[in-house]
C-alpha atoms as a PDB file:
ATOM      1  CA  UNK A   1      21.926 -11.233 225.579  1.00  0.00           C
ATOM      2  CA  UNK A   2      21.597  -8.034 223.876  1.00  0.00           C
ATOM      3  CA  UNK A   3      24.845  -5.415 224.153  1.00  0.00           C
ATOM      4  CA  UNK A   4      22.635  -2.665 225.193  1.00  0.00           C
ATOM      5  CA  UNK A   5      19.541  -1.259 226.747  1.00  0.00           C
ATOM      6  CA  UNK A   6      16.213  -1.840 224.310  1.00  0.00           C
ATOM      7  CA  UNK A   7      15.337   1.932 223.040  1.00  0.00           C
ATOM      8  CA  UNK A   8      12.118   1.961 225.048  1.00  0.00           C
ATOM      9  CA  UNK A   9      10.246   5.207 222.760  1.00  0.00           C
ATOM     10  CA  UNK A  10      10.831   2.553 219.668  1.00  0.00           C
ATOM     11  CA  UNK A  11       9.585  -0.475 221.689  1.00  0.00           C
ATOM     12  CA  UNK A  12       6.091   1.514 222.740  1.00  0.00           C
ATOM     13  CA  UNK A  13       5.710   2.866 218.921  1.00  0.00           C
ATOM     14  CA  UNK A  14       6.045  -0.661 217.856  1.00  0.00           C
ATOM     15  CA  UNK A  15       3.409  -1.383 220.572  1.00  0.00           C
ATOM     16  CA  UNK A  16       0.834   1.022 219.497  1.00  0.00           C
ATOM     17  CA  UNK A  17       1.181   0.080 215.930  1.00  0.00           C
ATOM     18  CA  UNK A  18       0.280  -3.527 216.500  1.00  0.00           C
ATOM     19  CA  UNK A  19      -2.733  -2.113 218.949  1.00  0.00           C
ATOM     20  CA  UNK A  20      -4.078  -0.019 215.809  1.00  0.00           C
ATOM     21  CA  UNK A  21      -3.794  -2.990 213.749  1.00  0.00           C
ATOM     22  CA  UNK A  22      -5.290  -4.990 216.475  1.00  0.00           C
ATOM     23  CA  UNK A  23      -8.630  -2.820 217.214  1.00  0.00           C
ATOM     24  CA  UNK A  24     -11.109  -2.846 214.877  1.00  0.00           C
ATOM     25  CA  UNK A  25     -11.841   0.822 215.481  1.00  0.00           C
ATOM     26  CA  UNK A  26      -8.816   2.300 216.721  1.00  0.00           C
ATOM     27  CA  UNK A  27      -9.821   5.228 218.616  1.00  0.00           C
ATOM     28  CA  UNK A  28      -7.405   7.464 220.774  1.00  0.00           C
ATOM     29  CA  UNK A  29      -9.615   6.590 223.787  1.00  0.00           C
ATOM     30  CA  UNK A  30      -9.442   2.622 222.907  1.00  0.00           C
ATOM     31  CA  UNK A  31      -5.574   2.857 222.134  1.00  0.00           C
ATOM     32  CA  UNK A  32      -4.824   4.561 225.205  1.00  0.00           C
ATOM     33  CA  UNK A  33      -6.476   1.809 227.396  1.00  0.00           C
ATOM     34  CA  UNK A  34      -4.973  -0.910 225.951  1.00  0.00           C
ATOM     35  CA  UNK A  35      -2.049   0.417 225.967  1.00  0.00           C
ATOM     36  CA  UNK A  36      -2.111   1.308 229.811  1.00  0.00           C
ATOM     37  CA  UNK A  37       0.653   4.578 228.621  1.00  0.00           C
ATOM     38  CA  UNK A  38      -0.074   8.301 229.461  1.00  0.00           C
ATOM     39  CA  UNK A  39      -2.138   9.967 227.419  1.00  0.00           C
ATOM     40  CA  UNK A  40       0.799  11.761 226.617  1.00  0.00           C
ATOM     41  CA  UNK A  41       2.643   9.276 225.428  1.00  0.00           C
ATOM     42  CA  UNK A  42       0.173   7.795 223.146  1.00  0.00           C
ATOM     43  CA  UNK A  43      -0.351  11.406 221.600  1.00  0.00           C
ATOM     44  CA  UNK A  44       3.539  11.168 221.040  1.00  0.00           C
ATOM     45  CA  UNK A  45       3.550   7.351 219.838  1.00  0.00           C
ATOM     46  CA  UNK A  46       0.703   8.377 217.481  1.00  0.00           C
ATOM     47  CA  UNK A  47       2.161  11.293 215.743  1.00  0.00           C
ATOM     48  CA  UNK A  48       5.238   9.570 215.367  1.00  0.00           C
ATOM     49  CA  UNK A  49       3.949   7.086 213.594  1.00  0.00           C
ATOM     50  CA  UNK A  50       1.650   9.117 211.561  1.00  0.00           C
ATOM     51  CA  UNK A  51       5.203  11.141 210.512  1.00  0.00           C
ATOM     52  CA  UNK A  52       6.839   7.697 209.783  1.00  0.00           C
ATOM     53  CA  UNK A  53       3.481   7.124 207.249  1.00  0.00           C
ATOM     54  CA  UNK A  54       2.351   3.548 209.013  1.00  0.00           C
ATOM     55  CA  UNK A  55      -0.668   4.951 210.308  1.00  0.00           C
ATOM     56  CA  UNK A  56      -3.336   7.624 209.339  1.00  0.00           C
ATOM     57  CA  UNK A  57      -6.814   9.311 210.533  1.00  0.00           C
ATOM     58  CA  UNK A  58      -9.668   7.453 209.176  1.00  0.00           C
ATOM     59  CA  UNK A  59     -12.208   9.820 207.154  1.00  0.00           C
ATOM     60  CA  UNK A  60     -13.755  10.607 210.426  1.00  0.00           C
ATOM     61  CA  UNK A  61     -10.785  11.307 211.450  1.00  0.00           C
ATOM     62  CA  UNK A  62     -12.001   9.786 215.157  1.00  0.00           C
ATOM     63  CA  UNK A  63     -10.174   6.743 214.874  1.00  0.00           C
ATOM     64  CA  UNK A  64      -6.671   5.287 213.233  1.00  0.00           C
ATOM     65  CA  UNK A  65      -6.080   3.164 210.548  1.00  0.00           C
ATOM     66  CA  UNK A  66      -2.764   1.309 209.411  1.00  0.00           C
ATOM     67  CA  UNK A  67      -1.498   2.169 205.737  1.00  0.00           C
ATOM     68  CA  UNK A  68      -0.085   0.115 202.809  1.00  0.00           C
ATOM     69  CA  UNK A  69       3.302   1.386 204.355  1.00  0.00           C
ATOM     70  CA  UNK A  70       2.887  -1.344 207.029  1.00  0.00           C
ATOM     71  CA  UNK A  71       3.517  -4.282 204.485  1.00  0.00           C
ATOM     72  CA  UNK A  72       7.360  -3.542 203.667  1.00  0.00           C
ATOM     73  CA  UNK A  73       7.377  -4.486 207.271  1.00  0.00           C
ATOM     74  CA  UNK A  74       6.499  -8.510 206.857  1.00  0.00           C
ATOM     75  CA  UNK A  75       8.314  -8.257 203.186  1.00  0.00           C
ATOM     76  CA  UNK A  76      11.516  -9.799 204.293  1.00  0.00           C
ATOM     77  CA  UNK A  77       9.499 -12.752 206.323  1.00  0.00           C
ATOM     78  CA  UNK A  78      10.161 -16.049 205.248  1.00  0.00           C
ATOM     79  CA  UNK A  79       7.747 -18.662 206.980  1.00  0.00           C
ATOM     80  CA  UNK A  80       9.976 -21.555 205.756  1.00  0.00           C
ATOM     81  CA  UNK A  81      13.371 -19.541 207.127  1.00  0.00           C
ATOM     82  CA  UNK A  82      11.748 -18.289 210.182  1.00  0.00           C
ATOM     83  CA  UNK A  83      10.953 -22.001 211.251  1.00  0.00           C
ATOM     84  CA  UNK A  84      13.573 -23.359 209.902  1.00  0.00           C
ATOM     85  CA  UNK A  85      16.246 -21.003 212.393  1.00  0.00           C
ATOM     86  CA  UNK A  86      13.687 -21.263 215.463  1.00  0.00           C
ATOM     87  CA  UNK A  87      13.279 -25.019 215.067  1.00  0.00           C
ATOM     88  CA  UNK A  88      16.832 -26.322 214.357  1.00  0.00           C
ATOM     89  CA  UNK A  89      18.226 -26.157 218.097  1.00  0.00           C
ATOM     90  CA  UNK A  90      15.075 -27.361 219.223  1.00  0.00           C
ATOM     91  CA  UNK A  91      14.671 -30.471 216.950  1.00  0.00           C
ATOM     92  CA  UNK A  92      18.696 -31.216 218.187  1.00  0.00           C
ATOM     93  CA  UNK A  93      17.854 -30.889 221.743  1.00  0.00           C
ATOM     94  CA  UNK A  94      14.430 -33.217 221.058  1.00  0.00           C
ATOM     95  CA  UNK A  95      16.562 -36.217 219.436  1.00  0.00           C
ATOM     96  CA  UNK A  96      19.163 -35.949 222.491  1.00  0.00           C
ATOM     97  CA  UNK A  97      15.945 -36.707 224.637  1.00  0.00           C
ATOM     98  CA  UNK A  98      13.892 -39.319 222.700  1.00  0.00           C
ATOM     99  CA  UNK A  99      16.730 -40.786 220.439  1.00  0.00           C
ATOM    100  CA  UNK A 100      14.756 -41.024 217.790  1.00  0.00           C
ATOM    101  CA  UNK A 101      14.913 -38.605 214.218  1.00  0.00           C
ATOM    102  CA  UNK A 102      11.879 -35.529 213.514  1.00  0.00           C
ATOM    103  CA  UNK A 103      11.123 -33.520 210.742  1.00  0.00           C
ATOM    104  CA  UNK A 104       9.364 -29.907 210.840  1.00  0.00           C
ATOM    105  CA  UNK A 105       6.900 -29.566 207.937  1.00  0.00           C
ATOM    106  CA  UNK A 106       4.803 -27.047 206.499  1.00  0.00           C
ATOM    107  CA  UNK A 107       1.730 -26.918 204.381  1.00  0.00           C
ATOM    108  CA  UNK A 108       1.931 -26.557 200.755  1.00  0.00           C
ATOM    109  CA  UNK A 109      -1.372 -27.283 198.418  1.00  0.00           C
ATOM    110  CA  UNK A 110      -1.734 -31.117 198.678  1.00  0.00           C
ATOM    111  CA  UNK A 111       1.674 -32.311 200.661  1.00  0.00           C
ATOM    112  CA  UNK A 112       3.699 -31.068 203.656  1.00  0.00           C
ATOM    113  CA  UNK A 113       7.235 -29.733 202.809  1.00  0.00           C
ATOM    114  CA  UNK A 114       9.649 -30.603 205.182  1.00  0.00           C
ATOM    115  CA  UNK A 115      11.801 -27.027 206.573  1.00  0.00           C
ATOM    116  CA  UNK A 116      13.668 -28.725 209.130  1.00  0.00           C
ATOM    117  CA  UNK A 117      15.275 -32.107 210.125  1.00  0.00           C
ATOM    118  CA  UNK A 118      17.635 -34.244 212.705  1.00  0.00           C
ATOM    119  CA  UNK A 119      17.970 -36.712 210.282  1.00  0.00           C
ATOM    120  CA  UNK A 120      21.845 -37.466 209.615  1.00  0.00           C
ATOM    121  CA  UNK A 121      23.683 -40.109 207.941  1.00  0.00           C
ATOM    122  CA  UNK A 122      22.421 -43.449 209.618  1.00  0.00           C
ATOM    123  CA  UNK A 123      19.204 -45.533 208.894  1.00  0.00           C
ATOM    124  CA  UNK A 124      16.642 -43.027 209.466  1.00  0.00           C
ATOM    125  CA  UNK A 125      17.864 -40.890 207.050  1.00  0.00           C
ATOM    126  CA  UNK A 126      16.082 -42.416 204.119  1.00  0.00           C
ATOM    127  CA  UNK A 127      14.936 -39.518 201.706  1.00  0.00           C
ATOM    128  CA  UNK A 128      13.937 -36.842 204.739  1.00  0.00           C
ATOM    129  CA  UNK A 129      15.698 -33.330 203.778  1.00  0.00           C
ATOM    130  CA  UNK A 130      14.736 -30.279 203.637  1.00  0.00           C
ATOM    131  CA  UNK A 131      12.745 -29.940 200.621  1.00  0.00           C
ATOM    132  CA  UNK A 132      11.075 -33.570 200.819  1.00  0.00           C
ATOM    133  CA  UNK A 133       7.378 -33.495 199.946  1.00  0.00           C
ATOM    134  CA  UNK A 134       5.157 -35.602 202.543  1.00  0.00           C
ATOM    135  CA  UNK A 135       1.358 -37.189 201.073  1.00  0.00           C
ATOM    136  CA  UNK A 136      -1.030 -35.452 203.446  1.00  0.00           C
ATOM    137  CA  UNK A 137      -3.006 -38.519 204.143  1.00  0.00           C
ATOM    138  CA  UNK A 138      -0.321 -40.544 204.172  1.00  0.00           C
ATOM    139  CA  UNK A 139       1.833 -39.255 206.736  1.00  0.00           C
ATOM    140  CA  UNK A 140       1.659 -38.297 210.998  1.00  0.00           C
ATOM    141  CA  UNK A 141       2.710 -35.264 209.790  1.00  0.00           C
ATOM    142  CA  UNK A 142      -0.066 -34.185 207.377  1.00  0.00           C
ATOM    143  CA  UNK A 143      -3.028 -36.142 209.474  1.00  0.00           C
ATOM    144  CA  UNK A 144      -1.598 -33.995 212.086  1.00  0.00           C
ATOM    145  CA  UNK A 145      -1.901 -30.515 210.293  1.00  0.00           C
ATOM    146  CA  UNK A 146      -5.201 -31.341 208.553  1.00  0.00           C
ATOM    147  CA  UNK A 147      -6.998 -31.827 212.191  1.00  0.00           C
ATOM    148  CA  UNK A 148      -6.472 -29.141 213.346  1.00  0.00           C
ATOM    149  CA  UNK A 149      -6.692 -27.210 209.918  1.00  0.00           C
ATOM    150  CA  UNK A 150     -10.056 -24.811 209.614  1.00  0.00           C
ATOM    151  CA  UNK A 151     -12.854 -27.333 208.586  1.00  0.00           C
ATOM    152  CA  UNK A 152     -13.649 -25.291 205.635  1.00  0.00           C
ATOM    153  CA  UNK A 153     -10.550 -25.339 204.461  1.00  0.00           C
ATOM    154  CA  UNK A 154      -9.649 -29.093 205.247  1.00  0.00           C
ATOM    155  CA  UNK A 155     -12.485 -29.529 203.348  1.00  0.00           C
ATOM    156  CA  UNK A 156     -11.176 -28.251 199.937  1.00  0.00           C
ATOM    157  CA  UNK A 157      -7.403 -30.039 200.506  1.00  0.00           C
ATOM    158  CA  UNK A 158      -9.804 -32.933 200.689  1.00  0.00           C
ATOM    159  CA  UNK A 159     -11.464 -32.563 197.353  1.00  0.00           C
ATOM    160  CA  UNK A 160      -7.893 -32.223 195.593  1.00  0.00           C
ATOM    161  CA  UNK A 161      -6.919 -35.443 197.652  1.00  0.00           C
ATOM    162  CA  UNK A 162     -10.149 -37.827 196.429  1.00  0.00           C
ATOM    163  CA  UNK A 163      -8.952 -37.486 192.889  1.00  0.00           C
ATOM    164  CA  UNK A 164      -5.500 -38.785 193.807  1.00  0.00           C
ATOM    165  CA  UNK A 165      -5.367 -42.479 193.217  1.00  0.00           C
ATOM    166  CA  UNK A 166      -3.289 -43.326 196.465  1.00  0.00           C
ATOM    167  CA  UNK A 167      -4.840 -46.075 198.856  1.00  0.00           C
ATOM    168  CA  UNK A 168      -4.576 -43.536 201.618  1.00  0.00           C
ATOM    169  CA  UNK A 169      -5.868 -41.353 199.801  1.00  0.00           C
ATOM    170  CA  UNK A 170      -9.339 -42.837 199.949  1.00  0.00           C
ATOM    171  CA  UNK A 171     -10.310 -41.065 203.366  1.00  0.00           C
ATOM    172  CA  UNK A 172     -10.775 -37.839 200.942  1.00  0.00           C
ATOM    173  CA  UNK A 173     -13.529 -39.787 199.258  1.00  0.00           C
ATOM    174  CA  UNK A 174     -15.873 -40.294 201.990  1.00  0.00           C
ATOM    175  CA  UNK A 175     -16.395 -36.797 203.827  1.00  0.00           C
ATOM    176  CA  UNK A 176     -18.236 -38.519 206.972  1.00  0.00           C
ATOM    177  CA  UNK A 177     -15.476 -40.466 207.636  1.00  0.00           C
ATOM    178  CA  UNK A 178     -13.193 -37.749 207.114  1.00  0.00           C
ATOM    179  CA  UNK A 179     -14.632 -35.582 209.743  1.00  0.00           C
ATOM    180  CA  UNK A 180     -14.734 -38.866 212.117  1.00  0.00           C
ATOM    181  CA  UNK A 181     -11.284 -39.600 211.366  1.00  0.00           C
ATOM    182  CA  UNK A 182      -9.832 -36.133 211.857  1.00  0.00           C
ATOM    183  CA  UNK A 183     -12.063 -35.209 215.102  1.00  0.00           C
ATOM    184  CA  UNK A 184     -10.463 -38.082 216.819  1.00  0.00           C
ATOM    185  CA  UNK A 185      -7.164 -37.134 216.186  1.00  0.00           C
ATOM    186  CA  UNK A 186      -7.565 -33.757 217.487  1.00  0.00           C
ATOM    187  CA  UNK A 187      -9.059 -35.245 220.340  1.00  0.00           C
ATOM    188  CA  UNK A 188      -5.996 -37.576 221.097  1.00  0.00           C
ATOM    189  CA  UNK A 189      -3.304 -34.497 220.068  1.00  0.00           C
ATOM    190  CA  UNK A 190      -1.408 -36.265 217.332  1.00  0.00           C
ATOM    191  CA  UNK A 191      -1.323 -38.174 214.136  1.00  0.00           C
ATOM    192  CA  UNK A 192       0.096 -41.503 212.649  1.00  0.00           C
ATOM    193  CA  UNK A 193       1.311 -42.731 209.359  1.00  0.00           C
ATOM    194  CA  UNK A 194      -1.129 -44.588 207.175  1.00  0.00           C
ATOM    195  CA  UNK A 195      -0.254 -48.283 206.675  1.00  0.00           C
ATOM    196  CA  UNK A 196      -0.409 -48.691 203.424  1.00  0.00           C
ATOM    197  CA  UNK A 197       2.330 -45.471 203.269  1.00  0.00           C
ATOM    198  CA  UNK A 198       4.255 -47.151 206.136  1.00  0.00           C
ATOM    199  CA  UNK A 199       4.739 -50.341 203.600  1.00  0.00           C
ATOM    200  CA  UNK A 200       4.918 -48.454 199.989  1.00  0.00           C
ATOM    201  CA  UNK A 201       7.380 -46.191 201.955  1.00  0.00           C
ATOM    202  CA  UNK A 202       9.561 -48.140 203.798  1.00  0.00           C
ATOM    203  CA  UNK A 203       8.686 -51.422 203.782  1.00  0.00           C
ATOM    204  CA  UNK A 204       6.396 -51.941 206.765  1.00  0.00           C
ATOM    205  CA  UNK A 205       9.727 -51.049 208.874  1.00  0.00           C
ATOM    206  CA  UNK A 206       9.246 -47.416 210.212  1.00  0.00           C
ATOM    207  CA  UNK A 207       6.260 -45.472 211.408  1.00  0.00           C
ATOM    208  CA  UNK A 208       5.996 -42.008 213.023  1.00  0.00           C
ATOM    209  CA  UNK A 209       3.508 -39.916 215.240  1.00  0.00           C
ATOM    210  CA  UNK A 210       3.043 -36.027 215.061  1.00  0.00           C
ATOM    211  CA  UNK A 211       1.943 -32.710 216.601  1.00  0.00           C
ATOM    212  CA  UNK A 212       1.054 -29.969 214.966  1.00  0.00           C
ATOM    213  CA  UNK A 213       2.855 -26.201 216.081  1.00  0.00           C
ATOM    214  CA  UNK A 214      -0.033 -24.055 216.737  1.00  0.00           C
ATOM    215  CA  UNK A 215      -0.001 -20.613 217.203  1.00  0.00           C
ATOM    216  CA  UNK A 216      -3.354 -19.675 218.888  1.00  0.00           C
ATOM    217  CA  UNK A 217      -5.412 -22.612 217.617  1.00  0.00           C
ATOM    218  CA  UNK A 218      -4.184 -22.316 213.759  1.00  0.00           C
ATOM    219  CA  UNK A 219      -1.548 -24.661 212.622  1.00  0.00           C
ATOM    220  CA  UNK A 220       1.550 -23.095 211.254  1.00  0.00           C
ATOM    221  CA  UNK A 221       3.701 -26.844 210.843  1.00  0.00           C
ATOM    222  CA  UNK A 222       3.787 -29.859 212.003  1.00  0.00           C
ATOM    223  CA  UNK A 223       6.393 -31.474 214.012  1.00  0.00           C
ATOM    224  CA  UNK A 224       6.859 -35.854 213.856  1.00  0.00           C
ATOM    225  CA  UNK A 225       8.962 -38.799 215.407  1.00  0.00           C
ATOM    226  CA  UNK A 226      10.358 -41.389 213.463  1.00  0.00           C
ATOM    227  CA  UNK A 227      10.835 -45.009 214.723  1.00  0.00           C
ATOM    228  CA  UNK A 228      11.476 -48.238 213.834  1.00  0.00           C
ATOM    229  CA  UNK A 229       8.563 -50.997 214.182  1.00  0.00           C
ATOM    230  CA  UNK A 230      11.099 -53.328 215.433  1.00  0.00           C
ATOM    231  CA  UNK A 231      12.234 -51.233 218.016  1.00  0.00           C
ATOM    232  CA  UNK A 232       9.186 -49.644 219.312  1.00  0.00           C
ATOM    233  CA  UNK A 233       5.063 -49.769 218.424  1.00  0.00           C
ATOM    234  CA  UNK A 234       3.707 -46.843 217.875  1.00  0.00           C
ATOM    235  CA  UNK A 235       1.627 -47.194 221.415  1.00  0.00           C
ATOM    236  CA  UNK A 236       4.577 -47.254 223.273  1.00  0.00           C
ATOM    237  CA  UNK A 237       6.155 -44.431 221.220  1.00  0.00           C
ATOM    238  CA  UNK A 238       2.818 -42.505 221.815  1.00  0.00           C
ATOM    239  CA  UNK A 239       3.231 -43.325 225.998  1.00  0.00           C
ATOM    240  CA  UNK A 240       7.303 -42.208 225.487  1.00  0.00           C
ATOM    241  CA  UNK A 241       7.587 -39.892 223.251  1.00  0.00           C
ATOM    242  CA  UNK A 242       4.132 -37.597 222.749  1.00  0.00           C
ATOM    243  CA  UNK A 243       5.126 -35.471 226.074  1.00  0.00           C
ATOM    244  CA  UNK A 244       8.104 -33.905 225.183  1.00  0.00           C
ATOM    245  CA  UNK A 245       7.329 -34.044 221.421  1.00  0.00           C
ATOM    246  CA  UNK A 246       4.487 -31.772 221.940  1.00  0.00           C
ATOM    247  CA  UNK A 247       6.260 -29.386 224.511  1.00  0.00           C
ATOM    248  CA  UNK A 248       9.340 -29.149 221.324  1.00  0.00           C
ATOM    249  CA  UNK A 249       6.298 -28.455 219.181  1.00  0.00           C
ATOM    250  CA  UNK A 250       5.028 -25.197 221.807  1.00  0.00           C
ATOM    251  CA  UNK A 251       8.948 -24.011 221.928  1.00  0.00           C
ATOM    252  CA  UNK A 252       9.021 -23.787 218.028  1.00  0.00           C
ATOM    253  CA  UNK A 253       5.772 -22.064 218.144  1.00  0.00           C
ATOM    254  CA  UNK A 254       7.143 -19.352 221.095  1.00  0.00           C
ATOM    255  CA  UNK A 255      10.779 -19.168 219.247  1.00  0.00           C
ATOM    256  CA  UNK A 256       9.095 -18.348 215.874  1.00  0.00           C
ATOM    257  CA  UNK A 257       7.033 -15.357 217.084  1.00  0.00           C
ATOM    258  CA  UNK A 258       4.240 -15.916 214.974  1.00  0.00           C
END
């Protein structure tokens, strides 16, 4: 709860800046309706902002445009960080419900970087830290990211991955079984761990389903379960645990403000 009342002239500037980077062509007449402020206000918002050097007349001077100016805004953003903070009392509050460990990873090149854990001390601890580099096609939570990843993009992870020698690797080789492979798990909302990762990994012992955090329909993460075999297949983890794991997954997306 904040100490004191929002500065409401600063919250509506902020507003019409992200409508002016929002429009395509930001005319006075298309920022004041969707806005829904007096013309008067928008006039004020406007020139303010123009002052402040964030925005300026196009050429035609009929519409706005954002400047260069606007970038020393995101400068201090740190994906990793961001979901990191937002994800932490979320991942806590996840384990008291299903018992069982997650880890919040991001995309990097041909792996997923774990950001966050719940891992502590005991037997699902293994390796997972922040840091720790997941196989794409290996793991729930890089099957995950990858379908629902932009197909053109997914496409070119892909060819990095078919010249990896890794057994689960060899989905990259054969793109029609790649697109199969990957449409099904978007249908069905999560992915699994590969087998033949689940044994070079950890012995046949643990497995792990995952969701990825989407904000709109573009992953940002991915967000996975952790289980032992012994204790629980992964259908019946899928029946327990995909409910609230996904609903985690939307408050890290909402927390992180994307």
């Amino acid at each position: 709860m904040t100490s004191f009342k929002p500065v409401t002239a600063v919250l509506r500037a902020f507003d019409i800046l992200g409508i002016v980077n929002r429009l395509e062509q930001p005319t006075f007449a298309r920022i004041h309706k969707a806005s829904g402020l007096s013309s008067a206000t928008v006039v004020r918002m406007l020139e303010t902002l123009e002052h402040a050097g964030m925005i300026a007349k196009g050429d035609s001077r009929a519409f706005y445009l954002p400047t260069s100016r606007t970038l020393e805004l995101s400068r201090g953003y740190d994906q990793r960080k961001s979901l990191a903070l937002a994800a932490t009392p979320i991942l806590a509050a996840l384990q008291r419900q299903v018992v069982w460990p997650s880890d919040l990873a991001i995309f990097d090149n041909d792996g997923m970087v774990v950001v966050e854990t719940s891992r502590g001390n005991g037997r699902l601890s293994f390796n997972r830290h922040s840091g720790f580099r997941a196989p794409l096609l290996g793991t729930s939570l890089g099957t995950a990211y990858l379908a629902f990843t932009d197909p053109t993009k997914r496409a070119e992870v892909l060819a990095r991955l078919s010249e990896q020698p890794e057994p689960w690797n060899e989905l990259a080789r054969d793109p029609k079984s790649a697109d199969s492979y990957f449409l099904k798990i978007a249908r069905r909302g999560y992915g699994s761990m590969h087998p033949d990762y689940c044994r070079s990994a950890y012995d046949g012992m643990v497995s792990a389903i995952a969701v990825p955090v989407l904000v709109g329909n573009d992953p940002v993460a991915a967000l996975n379960i952790s289980f032992f075999l012994e204790a629980v297949s992964e259908k019946e983890a899928v029946k327990r645990y995909l409910a609230p794991l996904r609903a985690a997954a939307d408050a890290i997306a909402a927390a992180t403000g994307c």
